[in-house]
Protein backbone atom coordinates (compact mmCIF):
# COMPACT_ATOMS: atom_id res chain seq x y z
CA UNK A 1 108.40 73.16 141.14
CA UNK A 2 107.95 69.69 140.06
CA UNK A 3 109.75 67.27 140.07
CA UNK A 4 110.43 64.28 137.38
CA UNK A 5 108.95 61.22 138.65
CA UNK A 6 109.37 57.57 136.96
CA UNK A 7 106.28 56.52 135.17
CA UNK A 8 105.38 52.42 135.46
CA UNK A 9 102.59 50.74 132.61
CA UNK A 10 100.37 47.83 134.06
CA UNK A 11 97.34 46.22 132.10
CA UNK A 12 93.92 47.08 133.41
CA UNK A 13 93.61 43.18 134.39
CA UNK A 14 96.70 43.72 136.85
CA UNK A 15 95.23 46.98 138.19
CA UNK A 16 92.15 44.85 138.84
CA UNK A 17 93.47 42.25 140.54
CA UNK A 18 95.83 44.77 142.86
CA UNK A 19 94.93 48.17 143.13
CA UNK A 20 96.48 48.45 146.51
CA UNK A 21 100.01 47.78 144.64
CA UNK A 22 98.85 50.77 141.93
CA UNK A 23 98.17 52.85 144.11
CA UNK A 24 101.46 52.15 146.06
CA UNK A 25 103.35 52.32 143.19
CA UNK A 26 101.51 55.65 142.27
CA UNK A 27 103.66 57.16 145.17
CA UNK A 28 106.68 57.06 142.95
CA UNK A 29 105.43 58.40 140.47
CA UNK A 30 102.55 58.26 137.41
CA UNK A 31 100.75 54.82 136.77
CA UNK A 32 99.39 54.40 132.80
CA UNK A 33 96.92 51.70 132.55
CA UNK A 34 96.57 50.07 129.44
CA UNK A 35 93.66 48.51 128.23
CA UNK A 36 94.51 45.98 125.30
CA UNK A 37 97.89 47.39 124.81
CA UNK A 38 96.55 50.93 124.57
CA UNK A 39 96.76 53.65 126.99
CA UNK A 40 93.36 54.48 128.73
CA UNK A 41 94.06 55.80 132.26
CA UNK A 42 96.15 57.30 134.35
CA UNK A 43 97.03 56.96 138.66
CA UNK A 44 98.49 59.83 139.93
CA UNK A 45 98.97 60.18 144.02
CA UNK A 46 96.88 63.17 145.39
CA UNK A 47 100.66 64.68 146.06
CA UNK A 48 101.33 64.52 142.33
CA UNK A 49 98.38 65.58 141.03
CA UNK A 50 98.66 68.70 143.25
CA UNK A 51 102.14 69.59 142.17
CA UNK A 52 100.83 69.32 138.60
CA UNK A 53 98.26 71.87 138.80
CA UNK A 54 99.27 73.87 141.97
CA UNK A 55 100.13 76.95 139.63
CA UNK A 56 97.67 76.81 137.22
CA UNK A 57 95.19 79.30 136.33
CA UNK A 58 91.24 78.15 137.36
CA UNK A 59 88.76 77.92 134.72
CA UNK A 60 87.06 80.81 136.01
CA UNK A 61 90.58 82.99 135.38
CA UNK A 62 90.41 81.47 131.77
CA UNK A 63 87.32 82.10 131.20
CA UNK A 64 86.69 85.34 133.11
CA UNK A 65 86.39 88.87 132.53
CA UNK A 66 89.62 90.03 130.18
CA UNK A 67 91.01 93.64 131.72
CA UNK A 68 89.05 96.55 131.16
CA UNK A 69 85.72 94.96 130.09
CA UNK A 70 83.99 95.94 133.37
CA UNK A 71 84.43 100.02 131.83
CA UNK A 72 83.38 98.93 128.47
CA UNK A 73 79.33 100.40 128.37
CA UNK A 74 77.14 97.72 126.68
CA UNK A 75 73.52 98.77 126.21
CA UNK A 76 70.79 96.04 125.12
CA UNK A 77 68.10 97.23 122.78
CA UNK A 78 64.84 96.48 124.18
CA UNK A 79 62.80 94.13 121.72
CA UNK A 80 59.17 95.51 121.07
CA UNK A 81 58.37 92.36 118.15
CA UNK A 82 56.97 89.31 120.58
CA UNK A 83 57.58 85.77 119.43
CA UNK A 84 54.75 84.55 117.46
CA UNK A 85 53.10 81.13 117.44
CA UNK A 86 53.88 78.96 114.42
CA UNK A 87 51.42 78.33 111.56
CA UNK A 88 51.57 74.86 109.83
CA UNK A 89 49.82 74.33 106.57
């Protein structure tokens, strides 16, 4: 389950001069960096970032084979026409 954290906005030039107080404040919760006024990253402690995506299915779930598909029969034609060079004229 997680939990709602408070979310703090410094500029990129304050992250630059003190990440160590970023990534302190990213214990309490998300860090958005802006970058002239607009939004470009985001500090999240390791603990946070976990909690986020703890449940989540991988890529490979998403992506992998749906139910059933390993019983489905799939033959491939064997090709007898071979590629052929190109002719320019």
């Amino acid at each position: 389950m997680t939990m709602t954290r408070p979310a703090r906005t410094i500029t990129s030039r304050e992250f630059n001069q003190s990440t160590g107080a970023a990534k302190r404040a990213a214990r309490n919760g998300p860090v958005y960096i802006t970058n002239r006024g607009r939004p470009s990253h985001v500090l999240l402690s390791y603990e946070h970032y976990r909690e986020m995506t703890e449940d989540q299915p991988s890529i490979v779930d998403i992506l992998g084979e749906p139910p059933g598909v390993a019983d489905t029969e799939f033959d491939i034609p064997k090709r007898d026409d071979l590629a052929r060079a190109a002719v320019f004229d």
